[in-house]
C-alpha atoms as a PDB file:
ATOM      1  CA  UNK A   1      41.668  23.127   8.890  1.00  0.00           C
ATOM      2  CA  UNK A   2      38.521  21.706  10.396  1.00  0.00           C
ATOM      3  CA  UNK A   3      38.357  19.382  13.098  1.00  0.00           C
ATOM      4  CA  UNK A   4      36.193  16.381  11.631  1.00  0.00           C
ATOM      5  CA  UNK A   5      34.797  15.464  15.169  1.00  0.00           C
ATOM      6  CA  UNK A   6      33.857  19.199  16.207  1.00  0.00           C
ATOM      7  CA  UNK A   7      30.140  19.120  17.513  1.00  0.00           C
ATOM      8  CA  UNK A   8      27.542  21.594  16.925  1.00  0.00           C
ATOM      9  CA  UNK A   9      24.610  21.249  18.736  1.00  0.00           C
ATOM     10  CA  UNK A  10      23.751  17.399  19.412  1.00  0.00           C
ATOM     11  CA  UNK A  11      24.905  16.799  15.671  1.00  0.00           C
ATOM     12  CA  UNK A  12      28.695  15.605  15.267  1.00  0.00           C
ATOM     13  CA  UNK A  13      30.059  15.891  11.586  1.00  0.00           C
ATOM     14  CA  UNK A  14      32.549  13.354  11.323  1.00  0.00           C
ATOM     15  CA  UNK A  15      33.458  11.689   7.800  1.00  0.00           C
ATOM     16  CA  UNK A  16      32.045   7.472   8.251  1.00  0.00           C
ATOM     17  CA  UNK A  17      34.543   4.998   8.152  1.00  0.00           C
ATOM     18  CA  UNK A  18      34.659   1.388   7.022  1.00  0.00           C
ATOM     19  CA  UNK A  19      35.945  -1.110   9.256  1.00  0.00           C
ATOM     20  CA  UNK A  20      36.076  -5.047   9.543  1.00  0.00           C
ATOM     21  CA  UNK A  21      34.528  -7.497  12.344  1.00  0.00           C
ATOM     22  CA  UNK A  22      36.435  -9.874  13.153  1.00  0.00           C
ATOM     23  CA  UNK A  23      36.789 -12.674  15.930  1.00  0.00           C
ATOM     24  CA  UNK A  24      37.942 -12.272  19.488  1.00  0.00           C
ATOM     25  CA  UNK A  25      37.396 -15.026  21.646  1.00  0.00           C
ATOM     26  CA  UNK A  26      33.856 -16.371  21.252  1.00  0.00           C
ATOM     27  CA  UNK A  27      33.013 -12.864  20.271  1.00  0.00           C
ATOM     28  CA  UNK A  28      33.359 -10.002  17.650  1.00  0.00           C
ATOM     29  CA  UNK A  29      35.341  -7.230  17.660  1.00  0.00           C
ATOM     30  CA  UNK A  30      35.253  -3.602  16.381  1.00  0.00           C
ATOM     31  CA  UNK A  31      38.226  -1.683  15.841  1.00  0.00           C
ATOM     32  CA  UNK A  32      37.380   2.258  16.938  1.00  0.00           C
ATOM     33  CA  UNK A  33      39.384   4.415  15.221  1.00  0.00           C
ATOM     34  CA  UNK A  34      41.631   6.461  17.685  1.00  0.00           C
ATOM     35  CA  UNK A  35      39.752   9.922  16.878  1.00  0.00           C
ATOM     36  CA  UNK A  36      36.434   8.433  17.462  1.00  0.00           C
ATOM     37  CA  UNK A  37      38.202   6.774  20.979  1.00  0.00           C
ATOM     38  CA  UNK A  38      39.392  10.322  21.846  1.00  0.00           C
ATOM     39  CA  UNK A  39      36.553  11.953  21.053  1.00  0.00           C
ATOM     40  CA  UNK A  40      34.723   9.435  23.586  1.00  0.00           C
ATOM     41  CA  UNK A  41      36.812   9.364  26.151  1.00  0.00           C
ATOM     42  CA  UNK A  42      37.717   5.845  25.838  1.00  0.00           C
ATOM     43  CA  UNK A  43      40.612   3.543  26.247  1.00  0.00           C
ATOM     44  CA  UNK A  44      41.721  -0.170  25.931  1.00  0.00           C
ATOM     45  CA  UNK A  45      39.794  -1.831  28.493  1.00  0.00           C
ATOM     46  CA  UNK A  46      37.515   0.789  29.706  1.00  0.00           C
ATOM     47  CA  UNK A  47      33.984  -0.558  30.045  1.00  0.00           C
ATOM     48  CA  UNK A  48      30.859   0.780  27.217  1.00  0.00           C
ATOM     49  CA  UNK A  49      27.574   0.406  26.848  1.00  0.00           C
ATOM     50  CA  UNK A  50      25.884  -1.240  23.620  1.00  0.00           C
ATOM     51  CA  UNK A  51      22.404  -0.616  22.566  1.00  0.00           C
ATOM     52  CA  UNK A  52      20.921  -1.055  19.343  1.00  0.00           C
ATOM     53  CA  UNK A  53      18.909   2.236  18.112  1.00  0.00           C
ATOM     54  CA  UNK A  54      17.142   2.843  14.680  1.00  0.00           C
ATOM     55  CA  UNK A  55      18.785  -0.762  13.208  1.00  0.00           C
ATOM     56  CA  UNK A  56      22.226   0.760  14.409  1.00  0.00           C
ATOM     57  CA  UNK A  57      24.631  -0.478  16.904  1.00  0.00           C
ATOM     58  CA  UNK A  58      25.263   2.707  19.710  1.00  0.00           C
ATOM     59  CA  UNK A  59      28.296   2.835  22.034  1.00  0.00           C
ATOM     60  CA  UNK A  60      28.515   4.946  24.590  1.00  0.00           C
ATOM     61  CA  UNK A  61      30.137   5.723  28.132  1.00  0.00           C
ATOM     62  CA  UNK A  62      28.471   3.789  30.710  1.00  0.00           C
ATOM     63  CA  UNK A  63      26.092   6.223  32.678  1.00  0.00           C
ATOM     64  CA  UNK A  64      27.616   7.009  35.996  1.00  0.00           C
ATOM     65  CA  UNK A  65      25.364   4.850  38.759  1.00  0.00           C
ATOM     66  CA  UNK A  66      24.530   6.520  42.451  1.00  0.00           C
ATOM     67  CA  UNK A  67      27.253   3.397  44.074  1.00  0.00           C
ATOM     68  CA  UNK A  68      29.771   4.409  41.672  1.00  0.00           C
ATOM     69  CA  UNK A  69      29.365   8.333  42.389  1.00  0.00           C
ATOM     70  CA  UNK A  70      29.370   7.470  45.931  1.00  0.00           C
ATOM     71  CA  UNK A  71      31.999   5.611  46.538  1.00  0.00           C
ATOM     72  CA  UNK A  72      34.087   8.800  45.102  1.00  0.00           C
ATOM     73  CA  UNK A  73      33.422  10.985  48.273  1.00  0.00           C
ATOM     74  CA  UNK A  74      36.094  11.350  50.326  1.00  0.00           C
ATOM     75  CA  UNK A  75      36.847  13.351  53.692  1.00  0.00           C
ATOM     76  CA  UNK A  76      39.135  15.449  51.193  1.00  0.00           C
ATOM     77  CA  UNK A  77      35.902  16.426  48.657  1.00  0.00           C
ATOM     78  CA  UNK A  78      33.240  16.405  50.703  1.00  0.00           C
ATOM     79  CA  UNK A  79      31.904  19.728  51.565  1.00  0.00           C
ATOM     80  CA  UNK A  80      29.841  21.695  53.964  1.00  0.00           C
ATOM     81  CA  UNK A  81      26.162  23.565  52.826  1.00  0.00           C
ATOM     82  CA  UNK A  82      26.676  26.656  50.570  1.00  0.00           C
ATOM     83  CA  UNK A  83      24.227  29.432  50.754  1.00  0.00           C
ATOM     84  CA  UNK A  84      23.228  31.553  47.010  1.00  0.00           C
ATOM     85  CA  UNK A  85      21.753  33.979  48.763  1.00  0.00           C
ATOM     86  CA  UNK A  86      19.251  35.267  51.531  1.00  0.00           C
ATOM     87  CA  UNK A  87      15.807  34.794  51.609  1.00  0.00           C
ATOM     88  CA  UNK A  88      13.613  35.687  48.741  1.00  0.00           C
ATOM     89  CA  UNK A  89       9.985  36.602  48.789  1.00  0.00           C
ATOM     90  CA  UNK A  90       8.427  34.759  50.654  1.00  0.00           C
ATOM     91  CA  UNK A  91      10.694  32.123  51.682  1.00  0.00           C
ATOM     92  CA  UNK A  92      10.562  31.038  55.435  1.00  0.00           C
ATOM     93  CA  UNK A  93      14.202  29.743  56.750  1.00  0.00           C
END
């Protein structure tokens, strides 16, 4: 059987699915059906990011920021240069 969320290309064929708003707090909330979450990577209380595109809402993964990728380096995965190859043409090292 196929996988409903398989991707091809930038194109993901999944079947739509009807779901109610309802209130949380001052706000609204979406239920995300556990597929979709998986598919995403995403879990109860991990942050998203909402935009609205083409008169749809869009969630996505927030996009990694320099800070955030920065403050991963550690003594333990931080590594020296690494070298491809030797000079080519007419490179000057």
């Amino acid at each position: 059987m196929e996988n409903p969320l398989d991707s091809h290309g930038d194109t993901l064929y999944t079947h739509r699915m009807r779901t109610v708003i309802r209130i949380w707090g001052n706000s609204l909330a979406i239920r995300t059906p556990k597929a979709f979450a998986v598919h995403m990577g995403i879990d109860s209380g991990k942050e998203v990011e909402l935009s609205l595109e083409r008169g749809g809402l869009h969630i996505t993964p927030p996009a990694r920021q320099l800070d955030r990728l920065l403050d991963e380096v550690t003594a333990d995965n931080l590594h020296g240069e690494t070298s491809t190859s030797g000079s080519l043409g007419r490179e000057v090292w």
